[in-house]
Protein backbone atom coordinates (compact mmCIF):
# COMPACT_ATOMS: atom_id res chain seq x y z
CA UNK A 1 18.27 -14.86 14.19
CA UNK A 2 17.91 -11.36 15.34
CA UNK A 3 14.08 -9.68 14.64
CA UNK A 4 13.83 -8.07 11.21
CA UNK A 5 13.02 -4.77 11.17
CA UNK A 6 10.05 -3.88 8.98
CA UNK A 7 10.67 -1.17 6.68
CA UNK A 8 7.94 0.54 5.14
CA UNK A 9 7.85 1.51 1.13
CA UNK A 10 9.78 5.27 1.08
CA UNK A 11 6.83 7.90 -0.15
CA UNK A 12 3.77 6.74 2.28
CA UNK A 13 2.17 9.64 1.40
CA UNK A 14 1.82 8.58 -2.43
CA UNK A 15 1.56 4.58 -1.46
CA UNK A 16 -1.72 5.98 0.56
CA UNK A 17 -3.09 7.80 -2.46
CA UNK A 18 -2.14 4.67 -4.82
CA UNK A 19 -3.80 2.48 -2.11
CA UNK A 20 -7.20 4.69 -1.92
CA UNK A 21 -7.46 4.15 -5.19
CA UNK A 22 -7.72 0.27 -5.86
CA UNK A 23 -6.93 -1.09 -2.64
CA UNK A 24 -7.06 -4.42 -4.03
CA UNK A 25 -5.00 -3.67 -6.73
CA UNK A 26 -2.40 -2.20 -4.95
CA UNK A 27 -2.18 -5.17 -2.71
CA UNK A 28 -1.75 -7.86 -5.71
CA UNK A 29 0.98 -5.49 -7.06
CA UNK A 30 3.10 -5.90 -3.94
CA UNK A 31 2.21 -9.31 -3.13
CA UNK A 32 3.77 -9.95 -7.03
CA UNK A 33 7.30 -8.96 -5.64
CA UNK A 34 7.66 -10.45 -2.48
CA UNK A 35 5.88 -12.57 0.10
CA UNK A 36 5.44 -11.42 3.07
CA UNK A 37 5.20 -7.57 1.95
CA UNK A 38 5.76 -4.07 3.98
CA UNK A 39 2.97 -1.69 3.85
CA UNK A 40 2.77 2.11 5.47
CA UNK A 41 0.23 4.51 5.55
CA UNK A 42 0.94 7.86 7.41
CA UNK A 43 0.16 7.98 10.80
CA UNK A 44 -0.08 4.05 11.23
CA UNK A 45 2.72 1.47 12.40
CA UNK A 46 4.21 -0.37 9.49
CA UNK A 47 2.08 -3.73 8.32
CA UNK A 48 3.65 -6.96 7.57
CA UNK A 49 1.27 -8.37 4.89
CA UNK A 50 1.05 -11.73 3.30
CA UNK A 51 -1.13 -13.20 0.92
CA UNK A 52 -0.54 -17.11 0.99
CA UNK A 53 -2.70 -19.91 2.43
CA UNK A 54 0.45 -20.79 4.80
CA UNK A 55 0.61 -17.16 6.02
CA UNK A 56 -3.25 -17.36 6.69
CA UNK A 57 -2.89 -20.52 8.20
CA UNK A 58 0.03 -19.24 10.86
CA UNK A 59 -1.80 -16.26 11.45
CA UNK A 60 -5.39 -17.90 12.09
CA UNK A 61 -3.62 -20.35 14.81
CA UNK A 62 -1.37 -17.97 16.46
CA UNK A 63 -1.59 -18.32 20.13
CA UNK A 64 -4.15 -16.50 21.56
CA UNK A 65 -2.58 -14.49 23.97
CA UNK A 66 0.30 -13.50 20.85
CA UNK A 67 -2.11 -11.49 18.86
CA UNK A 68 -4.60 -8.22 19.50
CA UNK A 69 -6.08 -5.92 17.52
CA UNK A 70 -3.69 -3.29 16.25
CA UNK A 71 -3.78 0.19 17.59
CA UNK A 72 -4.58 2.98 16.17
CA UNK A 73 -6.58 0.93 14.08
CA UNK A 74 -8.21 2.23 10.35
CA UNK A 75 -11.78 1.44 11.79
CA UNK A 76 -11.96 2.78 15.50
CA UNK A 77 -13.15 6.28 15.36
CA UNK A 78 -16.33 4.35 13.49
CA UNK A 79 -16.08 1.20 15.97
CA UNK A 80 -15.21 2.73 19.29
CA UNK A 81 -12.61 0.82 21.82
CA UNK A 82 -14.99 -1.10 23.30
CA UNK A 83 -16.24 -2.43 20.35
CA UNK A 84 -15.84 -6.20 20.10
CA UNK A 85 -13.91 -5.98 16.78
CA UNK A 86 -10.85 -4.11 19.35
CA UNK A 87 -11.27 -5.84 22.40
CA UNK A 88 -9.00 -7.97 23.79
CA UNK A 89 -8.21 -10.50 26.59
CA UNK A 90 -11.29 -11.42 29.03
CA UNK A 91 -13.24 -8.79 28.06
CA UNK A 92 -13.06 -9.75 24.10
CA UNK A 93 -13.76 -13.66 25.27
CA UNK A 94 -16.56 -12.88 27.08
CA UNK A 95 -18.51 -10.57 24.87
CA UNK A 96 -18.16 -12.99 22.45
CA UNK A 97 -19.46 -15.80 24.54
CA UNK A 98 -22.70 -13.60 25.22
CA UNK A 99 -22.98 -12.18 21.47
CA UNK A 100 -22.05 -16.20 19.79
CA UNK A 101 -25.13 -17.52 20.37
CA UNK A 102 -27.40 -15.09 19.38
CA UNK A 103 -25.75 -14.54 15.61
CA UNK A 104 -25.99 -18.10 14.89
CA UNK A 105 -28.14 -21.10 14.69
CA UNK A 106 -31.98 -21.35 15.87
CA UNK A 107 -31.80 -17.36 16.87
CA UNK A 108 -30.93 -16.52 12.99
CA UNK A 109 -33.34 -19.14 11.32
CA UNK A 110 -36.00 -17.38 13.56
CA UNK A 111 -35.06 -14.50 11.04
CA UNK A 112 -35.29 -15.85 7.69
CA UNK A 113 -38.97 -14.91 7.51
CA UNK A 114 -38.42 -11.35 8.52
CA UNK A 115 -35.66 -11.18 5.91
CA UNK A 116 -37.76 -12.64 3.13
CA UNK A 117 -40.52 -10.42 3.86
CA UNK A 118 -38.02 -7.26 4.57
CA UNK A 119 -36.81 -7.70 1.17
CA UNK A 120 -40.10 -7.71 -0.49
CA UNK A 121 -41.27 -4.27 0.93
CA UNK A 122 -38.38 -2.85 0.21
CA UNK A 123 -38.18 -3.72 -3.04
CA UNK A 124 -41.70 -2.88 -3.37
CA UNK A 125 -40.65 0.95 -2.22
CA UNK A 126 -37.82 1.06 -3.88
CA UNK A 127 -38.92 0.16 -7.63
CA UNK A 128 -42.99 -0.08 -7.36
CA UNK A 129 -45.71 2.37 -9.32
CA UNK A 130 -44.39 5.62 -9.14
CA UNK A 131 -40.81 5.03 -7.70
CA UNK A 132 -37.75 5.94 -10.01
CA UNK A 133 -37.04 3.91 -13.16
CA UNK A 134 -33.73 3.11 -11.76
CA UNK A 135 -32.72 1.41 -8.49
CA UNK A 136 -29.55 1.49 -6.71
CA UNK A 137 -28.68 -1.34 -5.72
CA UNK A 138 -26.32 -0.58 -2.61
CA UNK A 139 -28.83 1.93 -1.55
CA UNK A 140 -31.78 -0.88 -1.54
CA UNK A 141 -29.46 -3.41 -0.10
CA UNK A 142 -28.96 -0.86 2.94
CA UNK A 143 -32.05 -0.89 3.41
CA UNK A 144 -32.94 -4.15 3.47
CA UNK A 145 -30.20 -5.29 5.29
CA UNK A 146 -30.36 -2.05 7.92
CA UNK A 147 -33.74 -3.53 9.10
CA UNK A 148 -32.51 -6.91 9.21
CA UNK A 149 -30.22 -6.09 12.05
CA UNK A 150 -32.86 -3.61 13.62
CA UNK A 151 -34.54 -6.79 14.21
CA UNK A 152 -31.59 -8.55 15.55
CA UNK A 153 -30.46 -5.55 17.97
CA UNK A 154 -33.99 -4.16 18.92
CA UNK A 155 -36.55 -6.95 17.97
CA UNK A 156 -38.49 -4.77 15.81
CA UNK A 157 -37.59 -4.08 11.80
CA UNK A 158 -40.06 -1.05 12.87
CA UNK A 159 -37.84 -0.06 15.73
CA UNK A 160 -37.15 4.00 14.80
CA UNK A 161 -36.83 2.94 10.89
CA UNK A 162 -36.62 6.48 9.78
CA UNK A 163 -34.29 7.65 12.23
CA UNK A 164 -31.83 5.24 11.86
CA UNK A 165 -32.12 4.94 8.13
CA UNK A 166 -31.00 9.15 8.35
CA UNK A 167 -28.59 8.56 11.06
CA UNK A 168 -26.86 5.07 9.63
CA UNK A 169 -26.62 6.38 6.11
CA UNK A 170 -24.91 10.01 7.24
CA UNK A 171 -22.49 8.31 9.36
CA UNK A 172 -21.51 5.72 7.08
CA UNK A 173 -20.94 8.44 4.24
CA UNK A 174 -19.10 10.76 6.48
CA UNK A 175 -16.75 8.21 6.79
CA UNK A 176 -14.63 9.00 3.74
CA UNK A 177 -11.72 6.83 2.20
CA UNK A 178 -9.17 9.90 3.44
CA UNK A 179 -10.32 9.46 7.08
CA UNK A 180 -9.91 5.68 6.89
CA UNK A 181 -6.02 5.77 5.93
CA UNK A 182 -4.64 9.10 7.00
CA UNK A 183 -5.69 9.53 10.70
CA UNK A 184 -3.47 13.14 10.17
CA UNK A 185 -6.78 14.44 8.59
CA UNK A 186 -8.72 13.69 11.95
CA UNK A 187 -8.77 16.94 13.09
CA UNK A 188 -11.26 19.80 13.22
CA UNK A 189 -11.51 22.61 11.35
CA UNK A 190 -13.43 25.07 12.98
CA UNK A 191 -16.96 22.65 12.50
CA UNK A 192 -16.76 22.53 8.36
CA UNK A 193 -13.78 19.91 7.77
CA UNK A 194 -14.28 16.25 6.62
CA UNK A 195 -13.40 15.14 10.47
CA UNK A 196 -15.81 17.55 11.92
CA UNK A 197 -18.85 15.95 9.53
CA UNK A 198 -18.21 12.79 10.89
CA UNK A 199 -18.00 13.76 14.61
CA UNK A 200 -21.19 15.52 13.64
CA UNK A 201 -22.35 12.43 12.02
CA UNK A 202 -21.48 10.18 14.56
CA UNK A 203 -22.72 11.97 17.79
CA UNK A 204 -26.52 11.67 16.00
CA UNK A 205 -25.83 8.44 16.04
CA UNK A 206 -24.96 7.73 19.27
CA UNK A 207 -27.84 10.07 20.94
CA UNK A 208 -30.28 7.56 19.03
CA UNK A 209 -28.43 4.30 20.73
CA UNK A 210 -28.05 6.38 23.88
CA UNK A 211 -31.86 7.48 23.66
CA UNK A 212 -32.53 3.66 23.42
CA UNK A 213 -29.91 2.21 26.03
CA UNK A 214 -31.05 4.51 28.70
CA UNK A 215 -35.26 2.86 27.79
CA UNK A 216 -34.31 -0.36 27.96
CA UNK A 217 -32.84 0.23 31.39
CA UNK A 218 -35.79 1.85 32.65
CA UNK A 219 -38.52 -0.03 31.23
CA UNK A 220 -36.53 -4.10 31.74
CA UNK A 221 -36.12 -6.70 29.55
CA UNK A 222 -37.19 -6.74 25.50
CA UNK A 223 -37.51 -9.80 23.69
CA UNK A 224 -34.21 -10.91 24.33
CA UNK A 225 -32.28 -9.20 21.70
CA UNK A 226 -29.18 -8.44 21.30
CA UNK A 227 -29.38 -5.02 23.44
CA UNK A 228 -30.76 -7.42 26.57
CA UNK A 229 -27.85 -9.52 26.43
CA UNK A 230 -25.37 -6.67 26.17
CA UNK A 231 -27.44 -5.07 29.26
CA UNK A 232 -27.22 -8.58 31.14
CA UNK A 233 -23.32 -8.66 30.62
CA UNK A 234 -21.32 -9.51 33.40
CA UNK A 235 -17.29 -9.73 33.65
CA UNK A 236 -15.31 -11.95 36.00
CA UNK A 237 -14.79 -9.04 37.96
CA UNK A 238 -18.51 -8.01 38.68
CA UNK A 239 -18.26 -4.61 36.48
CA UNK A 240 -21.22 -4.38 33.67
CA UNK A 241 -20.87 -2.49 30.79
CA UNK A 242 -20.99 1.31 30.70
CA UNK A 243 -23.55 3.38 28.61
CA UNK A 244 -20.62 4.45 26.37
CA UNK A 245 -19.41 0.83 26.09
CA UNK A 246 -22.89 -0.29 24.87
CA UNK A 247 -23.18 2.54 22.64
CA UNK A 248 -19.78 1.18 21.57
CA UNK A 249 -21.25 -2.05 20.63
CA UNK A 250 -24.61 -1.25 18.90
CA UNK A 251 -22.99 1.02 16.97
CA UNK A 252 -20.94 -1.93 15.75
CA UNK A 253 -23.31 -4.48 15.43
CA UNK A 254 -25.84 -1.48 13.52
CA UNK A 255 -23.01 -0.42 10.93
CA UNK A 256 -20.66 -3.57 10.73
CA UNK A 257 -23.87 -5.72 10.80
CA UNK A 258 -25.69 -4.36 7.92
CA UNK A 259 -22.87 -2.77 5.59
CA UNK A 260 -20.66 -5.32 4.96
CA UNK A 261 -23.69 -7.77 3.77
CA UNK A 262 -24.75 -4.80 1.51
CA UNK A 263 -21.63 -4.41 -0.55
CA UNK A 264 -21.68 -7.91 -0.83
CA UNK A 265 -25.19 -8.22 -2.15
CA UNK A 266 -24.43 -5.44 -4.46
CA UNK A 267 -21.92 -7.44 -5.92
CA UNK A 268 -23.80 -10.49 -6.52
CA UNK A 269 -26.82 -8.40 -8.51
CA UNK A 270 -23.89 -6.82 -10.45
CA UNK A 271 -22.24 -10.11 -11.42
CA UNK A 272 -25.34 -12.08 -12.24
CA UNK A 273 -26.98 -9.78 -14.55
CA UNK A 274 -23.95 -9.16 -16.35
CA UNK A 275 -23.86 -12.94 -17.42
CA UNK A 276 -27.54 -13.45 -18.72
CA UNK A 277 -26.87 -17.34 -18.93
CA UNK A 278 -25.84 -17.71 -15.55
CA UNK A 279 -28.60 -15.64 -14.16
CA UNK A 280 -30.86 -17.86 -16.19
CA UNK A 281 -29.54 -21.05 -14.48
CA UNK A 282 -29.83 -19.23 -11.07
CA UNK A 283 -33.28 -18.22 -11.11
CA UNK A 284 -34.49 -21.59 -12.57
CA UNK A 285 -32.91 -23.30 -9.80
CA UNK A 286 -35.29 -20.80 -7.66
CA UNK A 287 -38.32 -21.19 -9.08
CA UNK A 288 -41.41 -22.72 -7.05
CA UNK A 289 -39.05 -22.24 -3.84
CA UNK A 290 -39.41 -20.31 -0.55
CA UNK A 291 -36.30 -18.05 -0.27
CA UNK A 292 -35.87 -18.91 3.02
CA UNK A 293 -35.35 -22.22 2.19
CA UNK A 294 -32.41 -21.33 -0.06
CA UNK A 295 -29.62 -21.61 2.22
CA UNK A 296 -28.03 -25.08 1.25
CA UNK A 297 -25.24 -26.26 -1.71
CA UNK A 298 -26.32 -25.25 -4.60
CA UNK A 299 -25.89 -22.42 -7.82
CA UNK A 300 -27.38 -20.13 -5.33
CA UNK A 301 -24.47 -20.63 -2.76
CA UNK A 302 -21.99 -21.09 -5.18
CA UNK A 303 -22.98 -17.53 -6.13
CA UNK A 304 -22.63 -15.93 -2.37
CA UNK A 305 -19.45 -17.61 -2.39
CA UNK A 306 -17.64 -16.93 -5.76
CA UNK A 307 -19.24 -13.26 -4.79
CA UNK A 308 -16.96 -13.23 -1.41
CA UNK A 309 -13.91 -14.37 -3.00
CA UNK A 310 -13.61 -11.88 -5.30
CA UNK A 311 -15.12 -9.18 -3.44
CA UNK A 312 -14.27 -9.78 0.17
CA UNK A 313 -16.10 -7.38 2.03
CA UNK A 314 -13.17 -6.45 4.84
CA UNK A 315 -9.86 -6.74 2.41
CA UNK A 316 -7.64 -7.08 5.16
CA UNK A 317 -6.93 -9.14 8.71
CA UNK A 318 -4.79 -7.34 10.93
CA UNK A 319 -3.33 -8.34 14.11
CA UNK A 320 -0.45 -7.00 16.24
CA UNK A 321 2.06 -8.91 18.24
CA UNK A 322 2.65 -8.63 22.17
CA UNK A 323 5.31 -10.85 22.00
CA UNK A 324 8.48 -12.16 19.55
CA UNK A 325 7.20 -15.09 16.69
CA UNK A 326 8.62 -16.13 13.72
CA UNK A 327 6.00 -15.46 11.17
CA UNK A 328 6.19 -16.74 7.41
CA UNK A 329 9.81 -17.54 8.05
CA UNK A 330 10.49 -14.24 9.58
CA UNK A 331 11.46 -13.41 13.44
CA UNK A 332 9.23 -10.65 14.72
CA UNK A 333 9.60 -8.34 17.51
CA UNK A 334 6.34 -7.64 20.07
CA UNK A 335 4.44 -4.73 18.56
CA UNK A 336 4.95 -5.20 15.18
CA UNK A 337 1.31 -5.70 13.52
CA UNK A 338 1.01 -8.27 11.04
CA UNK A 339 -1.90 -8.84 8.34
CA UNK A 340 -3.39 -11.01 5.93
CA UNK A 341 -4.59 -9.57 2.41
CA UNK A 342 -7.99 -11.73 1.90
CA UNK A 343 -7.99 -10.18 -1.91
CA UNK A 344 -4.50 -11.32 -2.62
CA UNK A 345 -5.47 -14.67 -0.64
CA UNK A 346 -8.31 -15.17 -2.91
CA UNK A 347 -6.70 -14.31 -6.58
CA UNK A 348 -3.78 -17.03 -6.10
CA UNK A 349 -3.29 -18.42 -9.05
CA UNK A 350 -2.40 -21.90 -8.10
CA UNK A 351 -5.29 -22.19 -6.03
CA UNK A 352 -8.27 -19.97 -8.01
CA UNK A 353 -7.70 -21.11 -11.90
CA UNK A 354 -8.43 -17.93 -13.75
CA UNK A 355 -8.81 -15.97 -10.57
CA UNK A 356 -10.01 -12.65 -11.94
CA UNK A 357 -13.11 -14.32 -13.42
CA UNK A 358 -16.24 -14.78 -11.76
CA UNK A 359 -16.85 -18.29 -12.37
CA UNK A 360 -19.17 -20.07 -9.40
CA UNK A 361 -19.62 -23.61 -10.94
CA UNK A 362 -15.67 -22.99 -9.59
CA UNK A 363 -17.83 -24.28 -6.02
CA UNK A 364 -19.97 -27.48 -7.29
CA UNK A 365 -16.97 -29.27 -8.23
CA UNK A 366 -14.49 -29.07 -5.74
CA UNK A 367 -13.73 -28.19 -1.87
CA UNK A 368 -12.27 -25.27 -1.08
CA UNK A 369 -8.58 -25.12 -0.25
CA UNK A 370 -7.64 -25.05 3.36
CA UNK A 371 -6.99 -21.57 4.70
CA UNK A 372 -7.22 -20.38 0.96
CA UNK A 373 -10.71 -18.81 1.50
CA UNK A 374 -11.41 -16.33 4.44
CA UNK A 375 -14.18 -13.56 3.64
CA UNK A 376 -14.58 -13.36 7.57
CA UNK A 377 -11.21 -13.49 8.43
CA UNK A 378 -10.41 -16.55 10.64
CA UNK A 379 -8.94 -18.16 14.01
CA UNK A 380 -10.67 -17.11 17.70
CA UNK A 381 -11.22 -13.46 16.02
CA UNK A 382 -13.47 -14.58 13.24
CA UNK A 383 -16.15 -12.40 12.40
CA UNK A 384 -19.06 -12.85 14.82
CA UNK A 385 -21.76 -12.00 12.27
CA UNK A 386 -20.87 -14.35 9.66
CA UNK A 387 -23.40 -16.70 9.81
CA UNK A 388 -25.83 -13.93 9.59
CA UNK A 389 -24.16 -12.75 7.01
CA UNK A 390 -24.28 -16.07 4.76
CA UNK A 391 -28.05 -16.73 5.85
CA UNK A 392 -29.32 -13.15 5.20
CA UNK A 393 -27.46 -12.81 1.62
CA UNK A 394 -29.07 -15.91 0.31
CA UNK A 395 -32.37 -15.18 1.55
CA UNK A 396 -32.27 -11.57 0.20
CA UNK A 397 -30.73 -12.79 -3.12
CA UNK A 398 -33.32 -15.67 -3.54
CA UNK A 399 -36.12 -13.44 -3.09
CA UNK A 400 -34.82 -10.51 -5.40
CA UNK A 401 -34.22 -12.86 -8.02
CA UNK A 402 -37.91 -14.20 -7.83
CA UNK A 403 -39.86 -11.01 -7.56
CA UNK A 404 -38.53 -8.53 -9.84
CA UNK A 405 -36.31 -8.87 -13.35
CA UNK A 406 -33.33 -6.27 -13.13
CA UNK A 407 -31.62 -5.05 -15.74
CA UNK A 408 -28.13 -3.38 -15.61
CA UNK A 409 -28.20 -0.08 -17.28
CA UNK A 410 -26.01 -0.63 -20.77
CA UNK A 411 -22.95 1.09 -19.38
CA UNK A 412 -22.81 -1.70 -16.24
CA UNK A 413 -23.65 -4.48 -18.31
CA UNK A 414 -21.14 -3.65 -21.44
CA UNK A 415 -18.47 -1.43 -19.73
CA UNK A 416 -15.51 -2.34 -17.50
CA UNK A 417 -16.02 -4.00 -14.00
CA UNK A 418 -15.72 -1.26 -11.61
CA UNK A 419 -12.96 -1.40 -9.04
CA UNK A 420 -13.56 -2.56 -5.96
CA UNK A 421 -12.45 0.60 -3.08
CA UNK A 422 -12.63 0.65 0.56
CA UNK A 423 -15.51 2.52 1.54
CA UNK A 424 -15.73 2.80 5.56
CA UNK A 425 -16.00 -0.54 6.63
CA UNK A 426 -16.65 -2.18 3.56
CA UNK A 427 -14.80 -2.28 0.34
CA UNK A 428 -17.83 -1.43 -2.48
CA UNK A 429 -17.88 -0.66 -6.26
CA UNK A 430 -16.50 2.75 -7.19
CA UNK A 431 -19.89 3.45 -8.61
CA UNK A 432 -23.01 3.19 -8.43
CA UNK A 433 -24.40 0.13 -9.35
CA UNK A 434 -28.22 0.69 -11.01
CA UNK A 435 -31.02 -1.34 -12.33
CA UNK A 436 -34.09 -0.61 -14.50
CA UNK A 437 -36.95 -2.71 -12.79
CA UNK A 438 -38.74 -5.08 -15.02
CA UNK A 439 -42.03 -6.16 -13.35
């Protein structure tokens, strides 16, 4: 059978617009039609989508060597190429082999502490005597989970707080939806465009990482954070990696490592206060407990989980093809990028009973369907930082929940979910998402 050609929907421009809107939304409306589905944005090669557990499954355990990152991709001008999320062949395997180790197991539990504690000041700042009646609750979930990863990248939570609070925060905002699907808008406009903000943006950054990098290298070893182990990195053919390379890499692990766990925690507060019995059952569940002793089954877990399903924090896995493969039934040509739609993964029907509901006790009861659940994507490109992910969230959830009562101002906690739009790396609520403190 010859390769199928993969025609994008006619008026990209207005699919793009329709798309910025409710991402998610969009998705499920051509995933209802058609399985695999085209999708085109201006200025990016046509994406093969699909939405099914099978798909997922094909995709996750395509031959290594098949599948890359796609390029241009949404994300790089925020990543950089040598980011680990682009990188490819050796080089991709053996960053991860460095980076693996230190994102999971005894090297995260050495965190929990720092995470419980973390959370407490924060909160402390954010909603104590004196502070504003109302917290946001993306903007204290940044915060919380900015120093988090400060720790994991630097050692300290301490480590040039202020600076990189400013610096994160302006990149991360300068980012706009725009800039993420039309890369015809990344040009400058004489210094006062969208493009040249983020360039701005982004280059304050960088002399911060840069500032740091070039420290490190003159005053040795650190406690054996993440930084050493990027400065200790050797490839197969004796080359190290270059100050733009690690500045590359922080930049990822700083924005990717901190943003993505905030959305998601902003979720979960949003969710649970809305449904006063189910916060209820959560909270007595936590009571007399060390948060950092909340990371096992339980209504706590079933929370972070139901949270991820219907809020995956990355929407979409996308891969493209250096060879031909037959895909979902479909013969593909090399070059043609292919994708999985985690939202549209997660709201199938047959596999999520009343899918648009958040309903955890959905995770006490049963195991979750094979390949029907991927919040971190999946296969030999799964997201490095999960673990961290899962272990921070409950740890910062467990301890909000037992040291302050929220409550969700009356036009959260009566009005309309808010939709769920990509917002740089991370898909977040199209609002903001406030509290009134209740000490």
């Amino acid at each position: 059978m010859p390769a199928r050609r993969v025609a994008p929907p006619r008026w990209a421009l207005l699919h793009a617009l329709a798309a910025g809107r409710d991402f998610e939304s969009y998705l499920r409306r051509r995933a209802a039609t058609e399985d695999p589905f085209p999708v085109g944005f201006p200025g990016f090669p046509p994406v093969l989508f699909t939405g099914t557990a099978d798909g997922a499954r094909e995709l996750f355990r395509a031959p290594i060597p098949l599948v890359t990152p796609p390029r241009p991709n949404p994300i790089e001008p925020m990543v950089g190429a040598a980011s680990l999320i682009l990188s490819s062949g050796e080089r991709h395997r053996t960053d991860r082999a460095i980076l693996a180790p230190a994102l999971h197991g005894r090297r995260i539990r050495a965190l929990g502490e720092t995470i419980r504690d973390t959370t407490v000041r924060e909160l402390e700042k954010s909603c104590g005597p004196g502070q504003s009646m109302l917290v946001d609750a993306l903007t204290l979930a940044r915060d919380i989970t900015r120093r988090v990863i400060l720790t994991a990248v630097f050692g300290s939570a301490e480590h040039r707080d202020d600076e990189y609070a400013g610096a994160v925060t302006e990149f991360l905002d300068a980012f706009t939806t725009p800039l993420l699907v039309a890369p015809v808008l990344r040009r400058g406009l004489g210094g006062l465009g969208p493009w040249d903000r983020f360039a701005t943006a982004r280059t304050k950054l960088d002399d911060l990482l840069l500032a740091d990098i070039a420290h490190r290298r003159a005053s040795g070893p650190g406690t054996g954070d993440l930084l050493d182990l990027l400065l200790a990195t050797r490839y197969a053919d004796g080359t190290t990696l270059t100050d733009p390379d690690l500045c590359d890499q922080l930049r990822t692990l700083l924005v990717a490592g901190h943003e993505t766990t905030a959305t998601t925690l902003t979720w979960a507060l949003y969710h649970l206060h809305r449904e006063p019995g189910l916060l209820a059952r959560t909270t007595a569940e936590l009571a007399g407990t060390d948060p950092v002793d909340q990371t096992g089954p339980g209504l706590l877990d079933a929370v972070c989980l139901e949270t991820l399903r219907l809020h995956p924090p990355v929407p979409i896995v996308l891969r493209t093809l250096t060879g031909p493969w037959r895909w979902c039934g479909v013969d593909l040509a090399a070059g043609q990028t292919i994708g999985l739609a985690v939202g549209v993964l997660h709201t199938r029907a047959a596999q999520w009973p009343a899918p648009r509901l958040f309903h955890p006790d959905r995770f006490l009861d049963r195991e979750i369907p094979p390949f029907a659940f991927a919040p971190f994507g999946g296969g030999h490109r799964r997201c490095i930082g999960a673990a961290l992910a899962d272990y921070e969230l409950r740890i910062v959830l467990a301890t909000l929940l037992t040291t302050v009562r929220l409550r969700l101002t009356p036009a959260l906690a009566l009005g309309p979910r808010p939709r769920s739009v990509p917002r740089n790396l991370a898909s977040a609520p199209d609002r903001a998402i406030q509290f009134t403190p209740l000490w």
